[in-house]
C-alpha atoms as a PDB file:
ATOM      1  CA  UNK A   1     -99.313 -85.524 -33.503  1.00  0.00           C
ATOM      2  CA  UNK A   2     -97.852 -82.404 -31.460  1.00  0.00           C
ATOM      3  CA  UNK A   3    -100.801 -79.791 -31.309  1.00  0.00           C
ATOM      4  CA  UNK A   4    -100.324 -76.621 -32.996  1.00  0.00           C
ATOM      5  CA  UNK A   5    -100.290 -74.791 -29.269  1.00  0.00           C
ATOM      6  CA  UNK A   6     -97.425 -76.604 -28.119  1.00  0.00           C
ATOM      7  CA  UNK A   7     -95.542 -75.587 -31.258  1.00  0.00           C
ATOM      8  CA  UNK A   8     -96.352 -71.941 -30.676  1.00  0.00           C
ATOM      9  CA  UNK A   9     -95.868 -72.357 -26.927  1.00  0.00           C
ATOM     10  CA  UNK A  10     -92.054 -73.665 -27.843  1.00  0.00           C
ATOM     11  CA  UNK A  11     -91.714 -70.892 -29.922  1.00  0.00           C
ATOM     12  CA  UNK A  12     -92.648 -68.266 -26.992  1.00  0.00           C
ATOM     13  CA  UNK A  13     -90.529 -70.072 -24.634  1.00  0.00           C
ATOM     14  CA  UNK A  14     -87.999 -70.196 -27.288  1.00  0.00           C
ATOM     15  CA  UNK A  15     -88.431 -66.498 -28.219  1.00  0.00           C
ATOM     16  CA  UNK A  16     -87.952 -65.161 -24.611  1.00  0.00           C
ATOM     17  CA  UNK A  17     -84.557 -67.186 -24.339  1.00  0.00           C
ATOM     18  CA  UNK A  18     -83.425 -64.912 -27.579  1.00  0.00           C
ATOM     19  CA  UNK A  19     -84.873 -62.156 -25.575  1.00  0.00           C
ATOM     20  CA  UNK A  20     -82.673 -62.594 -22.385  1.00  0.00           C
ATOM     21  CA  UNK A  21     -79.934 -63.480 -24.794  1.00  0.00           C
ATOM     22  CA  UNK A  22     -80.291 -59.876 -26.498  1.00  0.00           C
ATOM     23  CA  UNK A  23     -80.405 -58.421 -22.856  1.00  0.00           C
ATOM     24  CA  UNK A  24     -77.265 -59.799 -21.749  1.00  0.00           C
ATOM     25  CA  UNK A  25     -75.815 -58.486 -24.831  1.00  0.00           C
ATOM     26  CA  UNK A  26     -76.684 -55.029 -24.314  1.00  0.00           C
ATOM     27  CA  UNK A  27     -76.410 -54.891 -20.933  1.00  0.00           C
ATOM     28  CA  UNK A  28     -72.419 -54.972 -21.726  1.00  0.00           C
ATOM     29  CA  UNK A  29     -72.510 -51.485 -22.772  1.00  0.00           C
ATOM     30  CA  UNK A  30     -71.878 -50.265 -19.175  1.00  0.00           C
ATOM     31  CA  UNK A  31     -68.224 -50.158 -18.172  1.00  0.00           C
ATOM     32  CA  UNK A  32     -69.031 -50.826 -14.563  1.00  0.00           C
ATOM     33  CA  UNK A  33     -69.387 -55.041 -13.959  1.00  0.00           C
ATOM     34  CA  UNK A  34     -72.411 -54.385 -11.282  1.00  0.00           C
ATOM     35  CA  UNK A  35     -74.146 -52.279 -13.545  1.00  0.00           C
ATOM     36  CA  UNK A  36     -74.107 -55.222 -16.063  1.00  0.00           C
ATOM     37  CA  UNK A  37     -75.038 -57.407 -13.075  1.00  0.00           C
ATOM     38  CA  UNK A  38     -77.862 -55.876 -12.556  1.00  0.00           C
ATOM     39  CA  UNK A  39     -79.080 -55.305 -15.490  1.00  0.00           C
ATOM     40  CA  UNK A  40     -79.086 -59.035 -16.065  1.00  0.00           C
ATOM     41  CA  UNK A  41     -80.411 -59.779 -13.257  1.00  0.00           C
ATOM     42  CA  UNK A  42     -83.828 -57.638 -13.650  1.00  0.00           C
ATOM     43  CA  UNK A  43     -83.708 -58.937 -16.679  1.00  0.00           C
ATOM     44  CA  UNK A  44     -84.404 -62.367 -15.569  1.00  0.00           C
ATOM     45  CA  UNK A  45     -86.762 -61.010 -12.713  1.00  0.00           C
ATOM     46  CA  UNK A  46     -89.217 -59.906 -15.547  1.00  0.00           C
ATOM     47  CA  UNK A  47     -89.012 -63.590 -17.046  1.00  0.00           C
ATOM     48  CA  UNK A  48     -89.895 -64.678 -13.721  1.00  0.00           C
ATOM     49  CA  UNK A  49     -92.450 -62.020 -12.660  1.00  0.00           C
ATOM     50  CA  UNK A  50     -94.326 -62.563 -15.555  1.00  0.00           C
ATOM     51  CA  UNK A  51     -94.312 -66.329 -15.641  1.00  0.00           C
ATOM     52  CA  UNK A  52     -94.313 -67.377 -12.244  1.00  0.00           C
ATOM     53  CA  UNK A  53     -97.797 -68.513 -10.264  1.00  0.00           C
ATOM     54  CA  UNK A  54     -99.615 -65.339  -8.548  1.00  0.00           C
ATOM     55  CA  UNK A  55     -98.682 -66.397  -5.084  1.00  0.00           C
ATOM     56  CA  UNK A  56     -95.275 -65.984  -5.531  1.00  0.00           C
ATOM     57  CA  UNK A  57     -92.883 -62.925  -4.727  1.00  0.00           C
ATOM     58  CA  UNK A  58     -89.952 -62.170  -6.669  1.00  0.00           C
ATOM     59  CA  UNK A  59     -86.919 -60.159  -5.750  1.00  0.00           C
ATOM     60  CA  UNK A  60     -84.094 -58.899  -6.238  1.00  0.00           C
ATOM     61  CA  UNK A  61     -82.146 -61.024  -2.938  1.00  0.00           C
ATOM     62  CA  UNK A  62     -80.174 -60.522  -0.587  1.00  0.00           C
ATOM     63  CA  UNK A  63     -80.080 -63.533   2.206  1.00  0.00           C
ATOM     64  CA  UNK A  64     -81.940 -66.248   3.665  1.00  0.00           C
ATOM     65  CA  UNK A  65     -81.999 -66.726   7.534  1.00  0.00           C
ATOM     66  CA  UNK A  66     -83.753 -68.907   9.434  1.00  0.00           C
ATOM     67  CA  UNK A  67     -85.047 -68.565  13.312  1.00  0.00           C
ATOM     68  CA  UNK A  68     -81.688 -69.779  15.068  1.00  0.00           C
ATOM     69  CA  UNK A  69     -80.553 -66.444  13.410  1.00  0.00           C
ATOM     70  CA  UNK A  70     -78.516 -68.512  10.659  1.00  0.00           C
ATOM     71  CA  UNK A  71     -77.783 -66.345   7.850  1.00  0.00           C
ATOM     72  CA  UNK A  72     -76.896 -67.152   3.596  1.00  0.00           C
ATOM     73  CA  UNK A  73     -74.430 -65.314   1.896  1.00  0.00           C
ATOM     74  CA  UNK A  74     -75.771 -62.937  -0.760  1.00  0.00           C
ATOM     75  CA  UNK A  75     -78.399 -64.505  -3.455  1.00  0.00           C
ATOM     76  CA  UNK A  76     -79.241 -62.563  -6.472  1.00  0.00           C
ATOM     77  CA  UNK A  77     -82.773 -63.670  -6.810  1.00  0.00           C
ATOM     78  CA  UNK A  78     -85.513 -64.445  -4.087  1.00  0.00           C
ATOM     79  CA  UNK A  79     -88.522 -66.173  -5.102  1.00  0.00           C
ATOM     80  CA  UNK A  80     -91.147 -66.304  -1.805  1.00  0.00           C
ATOM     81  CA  UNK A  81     -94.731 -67.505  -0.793  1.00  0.00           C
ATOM     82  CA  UNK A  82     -97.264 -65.140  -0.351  1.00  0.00           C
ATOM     83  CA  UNK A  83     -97.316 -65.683   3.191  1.00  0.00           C
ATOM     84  CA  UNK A  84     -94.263 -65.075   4.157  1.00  0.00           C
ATOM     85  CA  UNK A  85     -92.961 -61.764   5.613  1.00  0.00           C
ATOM     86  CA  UNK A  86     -91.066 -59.227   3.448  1.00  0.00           C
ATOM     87  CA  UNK A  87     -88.123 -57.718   4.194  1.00  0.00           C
ATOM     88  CA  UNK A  88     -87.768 -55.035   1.380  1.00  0.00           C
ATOM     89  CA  UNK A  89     -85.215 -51.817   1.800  1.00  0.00           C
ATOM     90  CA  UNK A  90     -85.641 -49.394  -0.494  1.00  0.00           C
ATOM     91  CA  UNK A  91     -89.393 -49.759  -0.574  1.00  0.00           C
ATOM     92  CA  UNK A  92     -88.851 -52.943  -2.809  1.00  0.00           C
ATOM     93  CA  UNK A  93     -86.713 -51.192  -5.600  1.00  0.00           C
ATOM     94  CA  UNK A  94     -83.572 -52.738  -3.879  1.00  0.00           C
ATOM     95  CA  UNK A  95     -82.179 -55.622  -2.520  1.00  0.00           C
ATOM     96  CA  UNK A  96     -84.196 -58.180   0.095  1.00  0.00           C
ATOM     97  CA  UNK A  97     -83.719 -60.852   2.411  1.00  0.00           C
ATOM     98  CA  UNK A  98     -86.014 -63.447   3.734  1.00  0.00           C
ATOM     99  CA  UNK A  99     -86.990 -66.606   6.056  1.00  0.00           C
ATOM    100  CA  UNK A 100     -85.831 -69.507   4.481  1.00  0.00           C
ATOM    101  CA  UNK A 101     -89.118 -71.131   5.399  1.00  0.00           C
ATOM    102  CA  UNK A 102     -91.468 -70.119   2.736  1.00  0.00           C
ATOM    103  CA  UNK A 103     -88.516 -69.186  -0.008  1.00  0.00           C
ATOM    104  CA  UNK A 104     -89.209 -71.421  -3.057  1.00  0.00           C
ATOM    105  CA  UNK A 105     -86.436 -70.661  -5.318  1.00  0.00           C
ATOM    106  CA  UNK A 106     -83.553 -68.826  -5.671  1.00  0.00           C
ATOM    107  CA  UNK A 107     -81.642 -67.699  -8.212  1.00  0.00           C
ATOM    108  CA  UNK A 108     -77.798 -66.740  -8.285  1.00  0.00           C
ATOM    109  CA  UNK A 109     -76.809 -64.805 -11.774  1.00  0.00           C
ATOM    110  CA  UNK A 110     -73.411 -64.855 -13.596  1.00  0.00           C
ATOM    111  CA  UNK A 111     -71.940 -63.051 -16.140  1.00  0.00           C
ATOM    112  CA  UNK A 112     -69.432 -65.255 -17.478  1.00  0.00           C
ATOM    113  CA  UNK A 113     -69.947 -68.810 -15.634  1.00  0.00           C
ATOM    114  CA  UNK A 114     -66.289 -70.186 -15.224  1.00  0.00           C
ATOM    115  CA  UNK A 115     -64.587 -72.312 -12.371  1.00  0.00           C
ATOM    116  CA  UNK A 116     -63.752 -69.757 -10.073  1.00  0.00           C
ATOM    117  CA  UNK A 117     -67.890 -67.806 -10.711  1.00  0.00           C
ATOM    118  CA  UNK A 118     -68.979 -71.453 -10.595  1.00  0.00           C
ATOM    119  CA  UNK A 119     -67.563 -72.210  -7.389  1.00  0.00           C
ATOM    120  CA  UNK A 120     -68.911 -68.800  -6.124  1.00  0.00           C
ATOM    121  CA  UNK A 121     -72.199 -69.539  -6.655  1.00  0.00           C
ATOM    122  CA  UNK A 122     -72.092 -72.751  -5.061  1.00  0.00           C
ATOM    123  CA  UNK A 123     -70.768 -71.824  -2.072  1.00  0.00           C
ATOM    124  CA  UNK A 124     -73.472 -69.493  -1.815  1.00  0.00           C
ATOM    125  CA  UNK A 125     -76.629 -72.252  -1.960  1.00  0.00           C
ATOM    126  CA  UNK A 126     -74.587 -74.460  -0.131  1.00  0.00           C
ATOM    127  CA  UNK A 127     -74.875 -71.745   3.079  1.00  0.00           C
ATOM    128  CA  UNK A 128     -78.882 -71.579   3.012  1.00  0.00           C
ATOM    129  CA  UNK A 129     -79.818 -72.617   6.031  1.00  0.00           C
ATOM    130  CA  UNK A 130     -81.339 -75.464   6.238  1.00  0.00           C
ATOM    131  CA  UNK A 131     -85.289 -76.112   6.183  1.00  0.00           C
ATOM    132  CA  UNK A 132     -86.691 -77.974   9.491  1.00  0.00           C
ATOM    133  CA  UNK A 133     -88.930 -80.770   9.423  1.00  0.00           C
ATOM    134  CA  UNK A 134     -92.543 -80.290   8.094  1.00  0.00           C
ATOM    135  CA  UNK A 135     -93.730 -82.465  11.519  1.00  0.00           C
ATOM    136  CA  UNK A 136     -97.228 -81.374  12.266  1.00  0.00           C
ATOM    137  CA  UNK A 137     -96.712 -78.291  10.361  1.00  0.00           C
ATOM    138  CA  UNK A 138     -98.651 -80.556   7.062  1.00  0.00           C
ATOM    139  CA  UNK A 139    -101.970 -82.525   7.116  1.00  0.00           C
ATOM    140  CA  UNK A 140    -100.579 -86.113   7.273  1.00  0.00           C
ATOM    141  CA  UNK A 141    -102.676 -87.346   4.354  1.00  0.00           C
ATOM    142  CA  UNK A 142    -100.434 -84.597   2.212  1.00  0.00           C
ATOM    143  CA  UNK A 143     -97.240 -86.122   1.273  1.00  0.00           C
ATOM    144  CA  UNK A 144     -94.435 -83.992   0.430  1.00  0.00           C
ATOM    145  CA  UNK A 145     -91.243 -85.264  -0.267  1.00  0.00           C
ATOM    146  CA  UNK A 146     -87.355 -84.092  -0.311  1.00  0.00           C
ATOM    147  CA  UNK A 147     -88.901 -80.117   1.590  1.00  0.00           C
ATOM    148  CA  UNK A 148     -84.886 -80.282   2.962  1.00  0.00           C
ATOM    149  CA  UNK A 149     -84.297 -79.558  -0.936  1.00  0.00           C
ATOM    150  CA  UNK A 150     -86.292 -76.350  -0.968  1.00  0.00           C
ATOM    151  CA  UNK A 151     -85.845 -73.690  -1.901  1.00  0.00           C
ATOM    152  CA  UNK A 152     -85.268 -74.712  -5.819  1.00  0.00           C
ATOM    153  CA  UNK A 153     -81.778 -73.844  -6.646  1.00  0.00           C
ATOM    154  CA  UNK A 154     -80.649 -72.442 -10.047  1.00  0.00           C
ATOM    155  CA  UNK A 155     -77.391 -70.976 -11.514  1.00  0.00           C
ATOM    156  CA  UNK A 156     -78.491 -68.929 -14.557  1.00  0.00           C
ATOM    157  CA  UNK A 157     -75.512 -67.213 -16.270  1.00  0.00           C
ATOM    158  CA  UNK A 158     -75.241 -65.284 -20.120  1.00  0.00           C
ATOM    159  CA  UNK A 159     -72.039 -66.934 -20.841  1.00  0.00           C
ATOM    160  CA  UNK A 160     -70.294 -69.954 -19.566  1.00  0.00           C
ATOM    161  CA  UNK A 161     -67.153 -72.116 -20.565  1.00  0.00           C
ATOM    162  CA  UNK A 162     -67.960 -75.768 -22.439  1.00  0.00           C
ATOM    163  CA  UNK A 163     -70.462 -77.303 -21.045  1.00  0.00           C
ATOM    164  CA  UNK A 164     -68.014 -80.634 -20.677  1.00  0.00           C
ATOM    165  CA  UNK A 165     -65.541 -78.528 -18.596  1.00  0.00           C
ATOM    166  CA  UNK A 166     -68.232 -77.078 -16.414  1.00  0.00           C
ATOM    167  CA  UNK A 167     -69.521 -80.427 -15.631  1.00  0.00           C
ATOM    168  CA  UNK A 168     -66.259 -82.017 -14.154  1.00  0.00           C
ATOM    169  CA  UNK A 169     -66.132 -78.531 -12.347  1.00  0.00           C
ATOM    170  CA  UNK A 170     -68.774 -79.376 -11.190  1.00  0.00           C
ATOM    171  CA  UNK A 171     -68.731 -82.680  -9.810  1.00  0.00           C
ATOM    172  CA  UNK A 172     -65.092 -81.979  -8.886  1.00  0.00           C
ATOM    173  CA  UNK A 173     -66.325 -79.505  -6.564  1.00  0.00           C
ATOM    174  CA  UNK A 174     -68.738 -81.772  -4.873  1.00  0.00           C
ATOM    175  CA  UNK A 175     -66.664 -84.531  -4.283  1.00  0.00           C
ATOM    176  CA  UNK A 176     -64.345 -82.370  -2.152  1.00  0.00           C
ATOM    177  CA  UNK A 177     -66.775 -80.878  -0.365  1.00  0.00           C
ATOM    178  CA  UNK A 178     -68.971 -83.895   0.442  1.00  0.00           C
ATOM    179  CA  UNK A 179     -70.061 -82.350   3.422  1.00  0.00           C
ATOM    180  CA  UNK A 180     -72.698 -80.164   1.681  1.00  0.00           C
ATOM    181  CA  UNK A 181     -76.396 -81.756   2.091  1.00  0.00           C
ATOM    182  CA  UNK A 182     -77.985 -82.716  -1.044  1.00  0.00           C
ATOM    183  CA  UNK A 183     -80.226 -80.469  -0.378  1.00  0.00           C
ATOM    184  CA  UNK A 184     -77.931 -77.788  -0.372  1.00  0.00           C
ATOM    185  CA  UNK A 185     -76.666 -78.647  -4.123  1.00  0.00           C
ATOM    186  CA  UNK A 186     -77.515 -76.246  -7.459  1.00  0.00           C
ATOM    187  CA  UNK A 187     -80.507 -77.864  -8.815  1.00  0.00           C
ATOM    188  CA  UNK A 188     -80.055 -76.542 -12.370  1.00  0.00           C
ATOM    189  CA  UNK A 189     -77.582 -74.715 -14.015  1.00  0.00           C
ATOM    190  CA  UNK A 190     -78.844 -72.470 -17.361  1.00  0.00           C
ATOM    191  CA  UNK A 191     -76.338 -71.098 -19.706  1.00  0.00           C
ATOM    192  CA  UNK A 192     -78.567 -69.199 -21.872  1.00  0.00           C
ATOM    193  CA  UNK A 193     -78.292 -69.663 -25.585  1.00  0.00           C
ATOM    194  CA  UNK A 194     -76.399 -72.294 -25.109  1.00  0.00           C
ATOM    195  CA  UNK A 195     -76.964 -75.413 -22.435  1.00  0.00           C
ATOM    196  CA  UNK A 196     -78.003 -76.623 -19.211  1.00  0.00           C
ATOM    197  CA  UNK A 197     -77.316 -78.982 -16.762  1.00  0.00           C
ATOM    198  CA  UNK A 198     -79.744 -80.906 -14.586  1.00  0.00           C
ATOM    199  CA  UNK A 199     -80.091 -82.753 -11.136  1.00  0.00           C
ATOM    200  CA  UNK A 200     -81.731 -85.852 -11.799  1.00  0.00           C
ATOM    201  CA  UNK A 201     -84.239 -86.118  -9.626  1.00  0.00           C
ATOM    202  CA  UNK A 202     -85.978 -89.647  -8.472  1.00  0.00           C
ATOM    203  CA  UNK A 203     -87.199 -91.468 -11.559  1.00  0.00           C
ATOM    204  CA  UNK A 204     -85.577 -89.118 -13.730  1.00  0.00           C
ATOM    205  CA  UNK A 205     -85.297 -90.132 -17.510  1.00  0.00           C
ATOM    206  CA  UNK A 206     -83.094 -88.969 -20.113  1.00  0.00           C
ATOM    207  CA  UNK A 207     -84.932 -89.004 -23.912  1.00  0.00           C
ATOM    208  CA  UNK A 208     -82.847 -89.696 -27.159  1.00  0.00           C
ATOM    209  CA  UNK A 209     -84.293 -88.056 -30.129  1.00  0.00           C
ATOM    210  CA  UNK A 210     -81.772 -90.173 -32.332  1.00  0.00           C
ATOM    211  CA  UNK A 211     -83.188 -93.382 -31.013  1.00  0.00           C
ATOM    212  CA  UNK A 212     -86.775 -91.965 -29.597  1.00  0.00           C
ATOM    213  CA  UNK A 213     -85.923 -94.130 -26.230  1.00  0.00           C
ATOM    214  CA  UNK A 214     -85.657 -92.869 -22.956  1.00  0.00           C
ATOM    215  CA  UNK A 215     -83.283 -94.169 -20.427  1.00  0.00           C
ATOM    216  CA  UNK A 216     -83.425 -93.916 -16.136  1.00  0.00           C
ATOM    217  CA  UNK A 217     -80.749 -91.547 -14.522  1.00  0.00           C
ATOM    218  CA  UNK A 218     -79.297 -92.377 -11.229  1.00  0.00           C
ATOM    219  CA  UNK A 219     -81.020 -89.462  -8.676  1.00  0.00           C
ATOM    220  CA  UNK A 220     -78.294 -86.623  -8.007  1.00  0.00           C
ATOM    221  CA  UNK A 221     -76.619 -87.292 -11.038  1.00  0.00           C
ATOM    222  CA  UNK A 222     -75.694 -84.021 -13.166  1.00  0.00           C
ATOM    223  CA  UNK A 223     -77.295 -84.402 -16.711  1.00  0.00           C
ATOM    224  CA  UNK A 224     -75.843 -82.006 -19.479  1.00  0.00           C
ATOM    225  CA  UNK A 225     -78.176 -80.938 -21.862  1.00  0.00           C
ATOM    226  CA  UNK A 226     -76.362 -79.231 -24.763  1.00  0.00           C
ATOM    227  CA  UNK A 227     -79.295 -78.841 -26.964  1.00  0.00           C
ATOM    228  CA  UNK A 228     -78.809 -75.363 -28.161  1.00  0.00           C
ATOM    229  CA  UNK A 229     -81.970 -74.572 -30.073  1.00  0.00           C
ATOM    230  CA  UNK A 230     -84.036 -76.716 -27.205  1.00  0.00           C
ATOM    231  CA  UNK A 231     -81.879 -75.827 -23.852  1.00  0.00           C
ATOM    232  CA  UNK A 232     -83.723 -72.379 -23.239  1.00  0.00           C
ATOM    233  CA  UNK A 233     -86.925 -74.025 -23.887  1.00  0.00           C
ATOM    234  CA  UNK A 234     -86.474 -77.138 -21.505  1.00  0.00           C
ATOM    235  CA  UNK A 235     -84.267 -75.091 -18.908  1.00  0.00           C
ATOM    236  CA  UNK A 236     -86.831 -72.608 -18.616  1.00  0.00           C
ATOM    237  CA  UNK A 237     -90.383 -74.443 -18.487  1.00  0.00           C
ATOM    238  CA  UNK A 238     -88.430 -77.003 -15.731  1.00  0.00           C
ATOM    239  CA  UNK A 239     -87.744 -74.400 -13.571  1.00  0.00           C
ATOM    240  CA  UNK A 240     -91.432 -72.941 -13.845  1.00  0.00           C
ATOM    241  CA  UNK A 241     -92.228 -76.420 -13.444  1.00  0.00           C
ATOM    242  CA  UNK A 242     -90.655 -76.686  -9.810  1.00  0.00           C
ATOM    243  CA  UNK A 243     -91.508 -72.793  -8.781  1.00  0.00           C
ATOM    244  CA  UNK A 244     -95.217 -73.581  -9.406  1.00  0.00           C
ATOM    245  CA  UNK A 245     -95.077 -77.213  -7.525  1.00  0.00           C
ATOM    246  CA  UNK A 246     -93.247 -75.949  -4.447  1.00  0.00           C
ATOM    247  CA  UNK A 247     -95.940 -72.951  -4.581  1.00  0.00           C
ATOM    248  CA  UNK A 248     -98.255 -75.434  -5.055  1.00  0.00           C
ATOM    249  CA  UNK A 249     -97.285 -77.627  -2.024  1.00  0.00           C
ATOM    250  CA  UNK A 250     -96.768 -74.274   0.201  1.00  0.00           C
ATOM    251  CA  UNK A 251    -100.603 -74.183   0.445  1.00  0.00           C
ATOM    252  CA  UNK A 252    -100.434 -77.168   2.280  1.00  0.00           C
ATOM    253  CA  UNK A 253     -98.098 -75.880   5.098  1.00  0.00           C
ATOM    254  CA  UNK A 254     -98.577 -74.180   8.123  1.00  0.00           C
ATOM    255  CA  UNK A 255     -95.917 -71.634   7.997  1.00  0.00           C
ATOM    256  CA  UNK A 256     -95.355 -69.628  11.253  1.00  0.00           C
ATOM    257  CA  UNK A 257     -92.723 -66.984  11.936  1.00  0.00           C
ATOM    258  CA  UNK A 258     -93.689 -65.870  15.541  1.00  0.00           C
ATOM    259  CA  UNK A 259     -90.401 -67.480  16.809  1.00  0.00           C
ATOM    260  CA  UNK A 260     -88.247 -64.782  14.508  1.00  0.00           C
ATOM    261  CA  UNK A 261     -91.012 -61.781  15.780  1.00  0.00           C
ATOM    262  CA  UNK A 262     -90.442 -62.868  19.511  1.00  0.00           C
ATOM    263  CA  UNK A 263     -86.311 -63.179  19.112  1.00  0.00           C
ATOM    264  CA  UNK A 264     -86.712 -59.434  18.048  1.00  0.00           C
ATOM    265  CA  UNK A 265     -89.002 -58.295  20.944  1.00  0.00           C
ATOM    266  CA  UNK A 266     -86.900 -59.571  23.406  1.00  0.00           C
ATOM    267  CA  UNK A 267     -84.254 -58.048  22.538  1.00  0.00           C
END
């Protein structure tokens, strides 16, 4: 038998995804697109500050760059380690940019998620630089698998075409663009109010409620979840789920930006 605090605890999660919901809505009041933008966007930076670990910094983005001087395009939403060095303008009530070493998640936020916004926001995880190999940088008893698919990628949007449609988008635009590292794929896509869609990851399983069976998803397979009264719920306690482990697993690596402060003394 469920216990009664899981039942309440679905029913907060459940509550805040009515709450964003309601945001969205309102935020269409202003005639000017960014405004709504950002409005939405702070929006969801409130979910996060108030949900994510302690060590973690979130902020409104900007881009990732690495110490070869690689750079993203623009990223609505950084989420950082506590160790790693802040770039803020505006004293922090603007946008930021980062060190992709030490980023945990990001966050790109659409209005309306269609093809064309869809393939936007692609593009723009697909051009984080890459993360370089953990070496010596973590104890060797510490294992930490698939690092080159940090930072944790999500596409969270307050309206979206069918869920069906988006999907073949989707993988439509990944098989013509094979080039892209897995690593450098959306992890999870929230619609919210509505659905999301998942990455399997290794091991992954995919419950039936009908049947009460679960059944093993090939890794890097897209899974649709159009569960409306549950897809807030699930879409929004699995991506606190992989903010907290990669903050988690952060602790356990030697992060060092001295290369990045040198490359600007020298020049």
């Amino acid at each position: 038998m469920t216990k009664d605090i899981f039942q309440r605890l679905k029913k907060y999660y459940a509550d805040i995804g009515v709450g964003l919901k309601a945001d969205a809505e309102k935020a269409s009041i202003f005639p000017n697109t960014s405004d709504i933008g950002v409005t939405r966007e702070m929006a969801y930076v409130r979910f996060l500050e108030n949900h994510a670990p302690q060590k973690c910094n979130v902020r409104l983005g900007g881009f990732l760059f690495d110490e070869n001087g690689n750079e993203s395009k623009q990223l609505d939403i950084l989420i950082t380690t506590d160790t790693t060095p802040k770039f803020d303008v505006n004293d922090g009530s603007g946008k930021s940019f980062s060190p992709v070493e030490g980023t945990l998640a990001v966050i790109s936020v659409k209005s309306t998620l269609d093809k064309k916004q869809l393939h936007d926001a692609l593009e723009g995880l697909a051009s984080i630089p890459l993360t370089k190999p953990l070496g010596e940088r973590v104890h060797q008893l510490f294992i930490l698998r698939k690092y080159d698919d940090w930072p944790f990628k999500v596409i969270y949007a307050s309206d979206a075409i069918r869920s069906d449609t988006l999907t073949c988008h989707l993988n439509e635009y990944y098989e013509n663009n094979g080039h892209i590292p897995v690593g450098r794929r959306v992890n999870l896509i929230h619609v919210i109010g509505k659905y999301y869609i998942l990455r399997a990851g290794l091991g992954q399983l995919l419950h039936d409620k009908a049947t009460g069976t679960s059944v093993a998803v090939p890794e890097g397979t897209y899974i649709r979840i159009d569960d409306a009264d549950n897809s807030d719920v699930q879409a929004m306690t699995h991506t606190l789920d992989e903010i907290q482990n990669n903050a988690n697993a952060s602790t356990h690596i030697l992060f060092s930006y001295k290369a990045i402060y040198e490359k600007i003394r020298r020049l």
